[in-house]
Structure formats: structure tokens, C-alpha cells
Protein backbone atom coordinates (compact mmCIF):
# COMPACT_ATOMS: atom_id res chain seq x y z
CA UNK A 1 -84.47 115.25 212.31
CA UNK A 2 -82.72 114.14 215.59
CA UNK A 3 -84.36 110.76 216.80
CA UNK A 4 -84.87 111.65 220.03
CA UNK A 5 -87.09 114.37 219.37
CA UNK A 6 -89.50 111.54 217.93
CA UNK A 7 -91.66 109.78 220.82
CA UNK A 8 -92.12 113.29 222.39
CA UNK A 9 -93.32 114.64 218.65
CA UNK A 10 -95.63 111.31 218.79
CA UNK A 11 -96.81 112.49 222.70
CA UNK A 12 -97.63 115.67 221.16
CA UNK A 13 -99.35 114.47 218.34
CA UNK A 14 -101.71 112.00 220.52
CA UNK A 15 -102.44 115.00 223.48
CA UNK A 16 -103.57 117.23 220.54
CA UNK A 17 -105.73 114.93 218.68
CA UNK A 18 -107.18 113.25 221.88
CA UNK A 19 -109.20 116.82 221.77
CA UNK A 20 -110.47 115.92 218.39
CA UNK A 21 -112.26 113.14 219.22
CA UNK A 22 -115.87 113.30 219.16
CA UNK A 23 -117.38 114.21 222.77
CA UNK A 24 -119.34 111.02 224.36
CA UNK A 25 -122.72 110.94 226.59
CA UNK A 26 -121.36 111.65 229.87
CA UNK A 27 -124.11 110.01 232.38
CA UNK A 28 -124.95 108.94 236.06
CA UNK A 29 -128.33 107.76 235.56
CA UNK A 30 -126.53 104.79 233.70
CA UNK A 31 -128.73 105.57 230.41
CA UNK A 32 -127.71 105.21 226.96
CA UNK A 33 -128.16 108.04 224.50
CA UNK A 34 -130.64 106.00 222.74
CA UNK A 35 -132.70 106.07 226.12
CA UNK A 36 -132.95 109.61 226.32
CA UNK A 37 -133.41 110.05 222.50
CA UNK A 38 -136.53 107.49 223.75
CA UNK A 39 -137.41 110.77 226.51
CA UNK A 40 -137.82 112.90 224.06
CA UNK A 41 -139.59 110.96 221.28
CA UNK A 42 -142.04 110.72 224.16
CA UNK A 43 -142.74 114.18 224.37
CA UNK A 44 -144.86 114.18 221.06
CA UNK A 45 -147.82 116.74 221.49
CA UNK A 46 -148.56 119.82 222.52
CA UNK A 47 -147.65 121.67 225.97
CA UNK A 48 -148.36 124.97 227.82
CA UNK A 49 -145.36 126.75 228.70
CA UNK A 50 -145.11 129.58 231.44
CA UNK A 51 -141.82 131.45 231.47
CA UNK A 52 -140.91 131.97 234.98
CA UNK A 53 -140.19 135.72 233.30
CA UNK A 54 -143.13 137.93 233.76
CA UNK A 55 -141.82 140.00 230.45
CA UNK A 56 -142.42 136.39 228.80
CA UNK A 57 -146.19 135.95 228.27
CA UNK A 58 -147.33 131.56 228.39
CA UNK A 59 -147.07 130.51 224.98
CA UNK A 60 -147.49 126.71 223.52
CA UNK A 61 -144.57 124.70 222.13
CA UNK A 62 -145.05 121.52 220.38
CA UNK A 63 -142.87 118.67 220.14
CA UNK A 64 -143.05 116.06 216.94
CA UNK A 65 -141.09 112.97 215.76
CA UNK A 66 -140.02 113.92 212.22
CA UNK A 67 -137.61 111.72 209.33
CA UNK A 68 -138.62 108.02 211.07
CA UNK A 69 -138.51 108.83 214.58
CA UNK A 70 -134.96 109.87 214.09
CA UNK A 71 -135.36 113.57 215.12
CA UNK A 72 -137.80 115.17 217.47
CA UNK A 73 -138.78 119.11 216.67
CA UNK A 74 -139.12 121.17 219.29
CA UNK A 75 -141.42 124.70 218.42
CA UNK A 76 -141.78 127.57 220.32
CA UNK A 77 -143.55 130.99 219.55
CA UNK A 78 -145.22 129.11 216.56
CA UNK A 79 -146.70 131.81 213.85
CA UNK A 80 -144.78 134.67 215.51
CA UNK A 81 -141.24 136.51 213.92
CA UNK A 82 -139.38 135.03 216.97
CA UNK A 83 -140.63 131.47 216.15
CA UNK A 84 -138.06 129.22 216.54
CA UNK A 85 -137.34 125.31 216.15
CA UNK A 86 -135.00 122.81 217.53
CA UNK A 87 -133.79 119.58 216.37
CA UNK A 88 -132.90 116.86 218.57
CA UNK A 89 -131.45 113.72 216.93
CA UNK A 90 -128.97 110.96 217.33
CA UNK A 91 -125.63 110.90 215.97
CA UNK A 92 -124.69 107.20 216.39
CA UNK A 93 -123.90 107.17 220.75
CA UNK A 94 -124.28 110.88 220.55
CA UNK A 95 -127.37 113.18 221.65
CA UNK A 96 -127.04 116.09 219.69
CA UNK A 97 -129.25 119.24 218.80
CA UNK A 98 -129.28 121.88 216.51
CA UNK A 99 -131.00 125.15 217.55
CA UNK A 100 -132.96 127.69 215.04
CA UNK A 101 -133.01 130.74 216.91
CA UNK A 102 -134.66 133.98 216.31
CA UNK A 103 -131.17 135.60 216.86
CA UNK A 104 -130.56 134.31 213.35
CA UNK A 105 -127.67 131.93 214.35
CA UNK A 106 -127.60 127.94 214.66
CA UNK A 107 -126.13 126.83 217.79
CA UNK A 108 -124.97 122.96 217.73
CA UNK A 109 -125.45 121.38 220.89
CA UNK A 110 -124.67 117.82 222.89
CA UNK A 111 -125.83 116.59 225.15
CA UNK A 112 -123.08 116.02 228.02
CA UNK A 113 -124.44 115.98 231.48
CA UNK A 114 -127.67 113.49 232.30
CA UNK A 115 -128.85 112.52 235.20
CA UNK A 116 -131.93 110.25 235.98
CA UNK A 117 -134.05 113.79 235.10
CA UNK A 118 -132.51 115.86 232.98
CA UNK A 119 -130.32 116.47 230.05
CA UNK A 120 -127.74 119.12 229.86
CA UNK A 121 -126.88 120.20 226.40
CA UNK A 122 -123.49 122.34 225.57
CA UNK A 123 -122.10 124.02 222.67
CA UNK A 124 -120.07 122.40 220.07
CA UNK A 125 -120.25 125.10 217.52
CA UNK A 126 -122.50 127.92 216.37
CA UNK A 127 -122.96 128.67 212.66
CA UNK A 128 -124.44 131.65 210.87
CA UNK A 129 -122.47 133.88 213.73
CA UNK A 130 -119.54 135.87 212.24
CA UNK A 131 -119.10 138.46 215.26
CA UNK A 132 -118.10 136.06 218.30
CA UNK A 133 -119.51 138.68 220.65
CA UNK A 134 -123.34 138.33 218.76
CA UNK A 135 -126.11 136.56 221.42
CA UNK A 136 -126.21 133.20 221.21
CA UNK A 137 -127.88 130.19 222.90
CA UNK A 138 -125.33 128.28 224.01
CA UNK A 139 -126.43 126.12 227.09
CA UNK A 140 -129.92 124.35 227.46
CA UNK A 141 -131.40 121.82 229.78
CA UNK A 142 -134.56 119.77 230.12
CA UNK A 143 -135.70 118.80 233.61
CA UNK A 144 -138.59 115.84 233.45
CA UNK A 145 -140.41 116.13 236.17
CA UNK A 146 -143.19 113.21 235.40
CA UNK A 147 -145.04 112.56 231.93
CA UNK A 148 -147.37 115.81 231.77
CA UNK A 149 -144.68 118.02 233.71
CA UNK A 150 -141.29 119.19 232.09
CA UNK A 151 -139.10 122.38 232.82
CA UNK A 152 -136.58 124.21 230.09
CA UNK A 153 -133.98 125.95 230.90
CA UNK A 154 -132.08 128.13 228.20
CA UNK A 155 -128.61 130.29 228.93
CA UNK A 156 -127.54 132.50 226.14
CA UNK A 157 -124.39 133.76 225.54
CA UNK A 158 -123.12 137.68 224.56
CA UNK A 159 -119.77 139.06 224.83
CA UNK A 160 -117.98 136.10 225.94
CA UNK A 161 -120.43 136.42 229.30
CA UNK A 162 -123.32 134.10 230.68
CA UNK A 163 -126.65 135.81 230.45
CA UNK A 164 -129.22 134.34 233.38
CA UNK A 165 -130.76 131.50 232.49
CA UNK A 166 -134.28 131.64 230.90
CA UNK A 167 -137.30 128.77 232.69
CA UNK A 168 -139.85 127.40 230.97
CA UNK A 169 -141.98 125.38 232.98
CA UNK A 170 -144.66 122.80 231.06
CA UNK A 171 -147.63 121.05 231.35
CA UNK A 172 -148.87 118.72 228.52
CA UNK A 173 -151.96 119.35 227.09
CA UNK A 174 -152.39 116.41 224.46
């Protein structure tokens, strides 16, 4: 192999692997991931949720520190077929979450945008999906408004296209 061709082989090489490296908390607020792990350990109990869709009736989702306090469980349409369950847990500086959805897949999310009130979570990866063009959730976000007040937000994905987002607004009730 002709030397020269070596330090832009090694350019190469770093570019492309720079995209391997694990994504990091990106953040304004100035909050570590462990802070707003600490959010959402703190949203143990049990909380009224009113769909700002009227085709969605109000329903009650639970939150509860599982394994520890090292993941919180998030559960929505308890004791129907469309229950559904997310994890939220810490993957050393990384806010991650791992979505059980009634569309039978298991979107992997992190956490990527936080501000002061709310985390933004993105898709890393999505398993149990073989067709790429299946629904999918692949963007959610939590708004806290105070300690009894919190708003969802969940965008799901089908044919490579946006769907419009889905609210959730919630009150605690224990």
C-alpha cells in the first residue's frame, strides 16, 4: 500500500467511528443525567391523564421505582390489550428508555434535548420491527410543569413519516 494513502485512511477511520460513539446528555438547564433520572424517580404514584385527543378517553398511568431505584416504570392503559410499559433507567451519563408498546415493537430511546422542564427522548434503535415502514414510537417528551402537573408528548413514526404528536396532560393523584 502506497504511504501516502495512510493519514487520509486514518482521517477516514476516525470520521467514521466518531459516529459510533455513544450519544451524550445534550443539556441547557446545566443538569446532569443523574438529576433528571432524580425527576423521574420523583414521579412515583399514580396520575390522571387526559389526552388532549377526544378519541382518547382519561385513563390513569402509574409511575414506580423498580431494581433499587435504578429504573422507573412508566404504565399506561393498565389491565387493557393496549397496556403498555416504559422503562426509564441510567446507562452510566446516559438517560435512556426502552418502550413496550402495544404496536408489538420496542423502541430504544435517549434522552438528548433537556431543558430546565423537559426531557426530549429520540430513537436509537427499535427491536421486534422487521418491516421499517411498521408504526413505531419513535420521539417522546415529558414537560414538568410543577410536582402534581406533568404533560407527555408521544410522536410515532410510519412509513418513514412523522405522525402528529399525541398529549397527555397529568395531574397526580397520590
Amino acid at each position: 500500500m502506497n504511504s501516502n494513502y495512510i493519514p487520509m485512511l486514518m482521517m477516514v477511520a476516525v470520521v467514521l467511528l466518531s459516529g459510533c460513539a455513544p450519544m451524550q446528555v445534550v443539556t441547557s438547564s446545566g443538569q446532569t443525567a443523574e438529576d433528571l433520572f432524580s425527576r423521574f424517580r420523583s414521579l412515583e404514584g399514580s396520575w390522571t391523564s387526559t389526552p388532549d385527543s377526544a378519541e382518547m378517553p382519561p385513563s390513569t398511568v402509574t409511575y414506580h421505582t423498580i431494581a433499587n431505584g435504578s429504573a422507573v416504570v412508566e404504565t399506561v392503559f393498565a389491565g387493557t390489550p393496549h397496556e403498555m410499559i416504559s422503562v426509564i433507567f441510567m446507562d452510566e451519563d446516559r438517560l435512556l428508555m426502552t418502550h413496550y408498546c402495544a404496536a408489538r415493537n420496542q423502541p430504544h430511546l435517549i434522552a438528548q434535548e433537556i431543558t430546565d422542564d423537559s426531557v426530549h427522548f429520540f430513537t436509537d434503535r427499535v427491536t421486534n420491527h422487521a418491516d421499517p415502514d411498521a408504526l413505531y414510537m419513535g420521539e417522546a417528551r415529558w414537560v414538568f410543569t410543577d410536582d402534581n402537573h406533568l404533560k407527555t408528548r408521544w410522536w410515532s413514526f410510519q412509513d418513514g413519516e412523522m405522525g402528529e404528536p399525541l398529549t397527555f396532560n397529568m395531574t397526580r393523584i397520590d
